[in-house]
N, C-alpha and C. Protein backbone atom coordinates (compact mmCIF):
# COMPACT_ATOMS: atom_id res chain seq x y z
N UNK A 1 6.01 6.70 -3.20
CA UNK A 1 6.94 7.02 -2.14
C UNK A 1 6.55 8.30 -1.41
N UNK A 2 6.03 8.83 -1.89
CA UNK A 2 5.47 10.22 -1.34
C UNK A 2 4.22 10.42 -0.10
N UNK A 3 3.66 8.80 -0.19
CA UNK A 3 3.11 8.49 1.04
C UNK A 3 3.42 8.13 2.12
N UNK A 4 4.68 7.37 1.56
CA UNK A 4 5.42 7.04 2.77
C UNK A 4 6.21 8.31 3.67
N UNK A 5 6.78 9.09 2.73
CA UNK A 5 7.54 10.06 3.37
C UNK A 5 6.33 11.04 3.81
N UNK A 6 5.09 11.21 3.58
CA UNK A 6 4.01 12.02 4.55
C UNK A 6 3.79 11.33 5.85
N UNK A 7 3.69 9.87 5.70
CA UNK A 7 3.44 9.28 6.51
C UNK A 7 4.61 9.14 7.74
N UNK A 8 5.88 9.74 7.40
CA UNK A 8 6.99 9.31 7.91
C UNK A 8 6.97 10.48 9.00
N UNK A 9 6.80 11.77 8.40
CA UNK A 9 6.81 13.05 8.81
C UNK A 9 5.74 13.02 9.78
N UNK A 10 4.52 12.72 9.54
CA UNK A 10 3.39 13.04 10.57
C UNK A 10 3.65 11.65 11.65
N UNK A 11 4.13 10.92 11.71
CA UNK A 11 4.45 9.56 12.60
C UNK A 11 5.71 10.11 13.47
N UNK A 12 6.09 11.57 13.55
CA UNK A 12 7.58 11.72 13.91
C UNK A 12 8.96 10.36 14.06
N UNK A 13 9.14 10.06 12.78
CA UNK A 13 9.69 8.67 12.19
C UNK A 13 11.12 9.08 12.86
N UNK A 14 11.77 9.99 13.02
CA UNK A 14 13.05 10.13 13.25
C UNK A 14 13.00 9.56 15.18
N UNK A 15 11.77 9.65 15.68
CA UNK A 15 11.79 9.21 17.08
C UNK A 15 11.63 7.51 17.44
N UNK A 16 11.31 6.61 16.61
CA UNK A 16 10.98 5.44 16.49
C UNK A 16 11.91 5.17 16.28
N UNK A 17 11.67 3.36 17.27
CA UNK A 17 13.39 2.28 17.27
C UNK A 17 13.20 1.61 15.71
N UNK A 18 14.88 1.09 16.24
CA UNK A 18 15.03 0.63 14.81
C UNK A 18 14.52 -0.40 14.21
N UNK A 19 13.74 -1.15 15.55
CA UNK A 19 12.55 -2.24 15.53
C UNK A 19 11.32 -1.89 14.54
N UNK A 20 11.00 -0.72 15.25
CA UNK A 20 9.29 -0.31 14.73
C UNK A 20 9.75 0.39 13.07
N UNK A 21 10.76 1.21 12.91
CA UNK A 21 10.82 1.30 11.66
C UNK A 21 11.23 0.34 10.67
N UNK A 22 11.52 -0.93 10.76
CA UNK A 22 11.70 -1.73 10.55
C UNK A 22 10.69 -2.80 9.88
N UNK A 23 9.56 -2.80 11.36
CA UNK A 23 8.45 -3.59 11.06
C UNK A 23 7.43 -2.69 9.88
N UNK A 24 7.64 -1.25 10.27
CA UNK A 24 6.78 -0.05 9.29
C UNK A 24 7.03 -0.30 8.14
N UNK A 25 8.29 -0.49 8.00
CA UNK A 25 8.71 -0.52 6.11
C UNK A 25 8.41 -1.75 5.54
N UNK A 26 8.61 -2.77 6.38
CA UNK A 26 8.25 -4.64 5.98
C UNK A 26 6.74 -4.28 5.39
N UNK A 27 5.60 -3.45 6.71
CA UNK A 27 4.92 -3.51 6.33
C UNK A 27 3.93 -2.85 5.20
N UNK A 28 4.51 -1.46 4.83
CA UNK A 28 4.34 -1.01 4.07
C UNK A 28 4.65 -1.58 2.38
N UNK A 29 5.73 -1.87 2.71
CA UNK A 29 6.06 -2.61 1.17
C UNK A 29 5.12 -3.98 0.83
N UNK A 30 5.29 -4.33 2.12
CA UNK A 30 4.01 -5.92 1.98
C UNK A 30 2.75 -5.56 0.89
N UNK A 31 2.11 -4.27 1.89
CA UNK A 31 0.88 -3.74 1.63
C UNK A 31 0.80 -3.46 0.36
N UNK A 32 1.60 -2.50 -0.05
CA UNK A 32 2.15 -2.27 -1.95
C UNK A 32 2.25 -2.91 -2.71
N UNK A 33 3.03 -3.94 -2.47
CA UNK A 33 3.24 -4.95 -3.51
C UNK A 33 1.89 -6.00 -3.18
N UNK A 34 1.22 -6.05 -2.59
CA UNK A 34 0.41 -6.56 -3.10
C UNK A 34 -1.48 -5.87 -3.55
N UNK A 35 -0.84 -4.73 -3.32
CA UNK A 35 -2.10 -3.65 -4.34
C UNK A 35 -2.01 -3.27 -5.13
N UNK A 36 -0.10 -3.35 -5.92
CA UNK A 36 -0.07 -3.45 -7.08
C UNK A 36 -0.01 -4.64 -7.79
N UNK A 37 0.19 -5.81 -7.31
CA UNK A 37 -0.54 -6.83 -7.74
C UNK A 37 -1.80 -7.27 -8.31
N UNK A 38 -2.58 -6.76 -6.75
CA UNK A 38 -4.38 -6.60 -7.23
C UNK A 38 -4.48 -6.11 -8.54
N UNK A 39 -3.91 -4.53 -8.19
CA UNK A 39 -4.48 -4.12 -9.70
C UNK A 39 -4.32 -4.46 -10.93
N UNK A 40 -2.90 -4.99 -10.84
CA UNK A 40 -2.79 -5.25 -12.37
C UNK A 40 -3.85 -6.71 -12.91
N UNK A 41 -4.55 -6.96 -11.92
CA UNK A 41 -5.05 -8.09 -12.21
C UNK A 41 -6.96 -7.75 -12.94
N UNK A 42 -7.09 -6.31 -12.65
CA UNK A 42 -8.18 -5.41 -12.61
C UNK A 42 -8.35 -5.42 -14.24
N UNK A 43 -8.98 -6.19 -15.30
CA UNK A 43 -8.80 -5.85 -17.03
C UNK A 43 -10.06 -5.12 -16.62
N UNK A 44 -10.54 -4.43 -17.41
CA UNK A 44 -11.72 -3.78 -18.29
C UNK A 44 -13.20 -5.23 -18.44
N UNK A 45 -12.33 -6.06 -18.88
CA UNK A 45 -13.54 -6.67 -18.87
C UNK A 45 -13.83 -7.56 -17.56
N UNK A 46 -12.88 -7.92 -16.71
CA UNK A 46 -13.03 -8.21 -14.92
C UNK A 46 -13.94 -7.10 -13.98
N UNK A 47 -13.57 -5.96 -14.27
CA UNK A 47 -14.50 -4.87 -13.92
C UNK A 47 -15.76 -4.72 -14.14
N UNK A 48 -16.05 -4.54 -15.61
CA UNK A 48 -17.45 -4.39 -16.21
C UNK A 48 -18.41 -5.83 -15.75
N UNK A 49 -17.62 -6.87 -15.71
CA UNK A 49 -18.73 -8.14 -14.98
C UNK A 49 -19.01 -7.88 -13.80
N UNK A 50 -17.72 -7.27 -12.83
CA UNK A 50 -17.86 -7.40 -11.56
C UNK A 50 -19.38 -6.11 -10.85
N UNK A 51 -19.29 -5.34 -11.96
CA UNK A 51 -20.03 -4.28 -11.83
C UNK A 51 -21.73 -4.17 -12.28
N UNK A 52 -21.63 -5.33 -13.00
CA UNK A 52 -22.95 -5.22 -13.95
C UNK A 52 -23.88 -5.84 -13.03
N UNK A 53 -25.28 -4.77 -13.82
CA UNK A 53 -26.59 -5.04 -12.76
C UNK A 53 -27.28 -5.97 -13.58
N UNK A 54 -27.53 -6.95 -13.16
CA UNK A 54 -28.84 -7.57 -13.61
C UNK A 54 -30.43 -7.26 -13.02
């Protein structure tokens, strides 16, 4: 949450309709929930294959 509220501050968020903050938060949460998705999908051993040199 602490990105969002940096992000809120440097976007001067208090000047934006109630449209665009609207679509900002849809899209922000979209974005989140599905990078915390990704990750949890990230094991130790998904990594180490994805990484290994032959």
């Amino acid at each position: 949450m602490c990105t969002l509220r940096r992000m809120m501050g440097t976007l001067n968020w208090n000047a934006w309709s109630l449209t665009n903050k609207t679509t900002l938060l849809f899209t922000f949460t979209y974005t989140m929930h599905r990078l915390w998705s990704w990750n949890n999908t990230l094991t130790p051993e998904y990594l180490q294959n994805l990484f290994e040199t032959n």
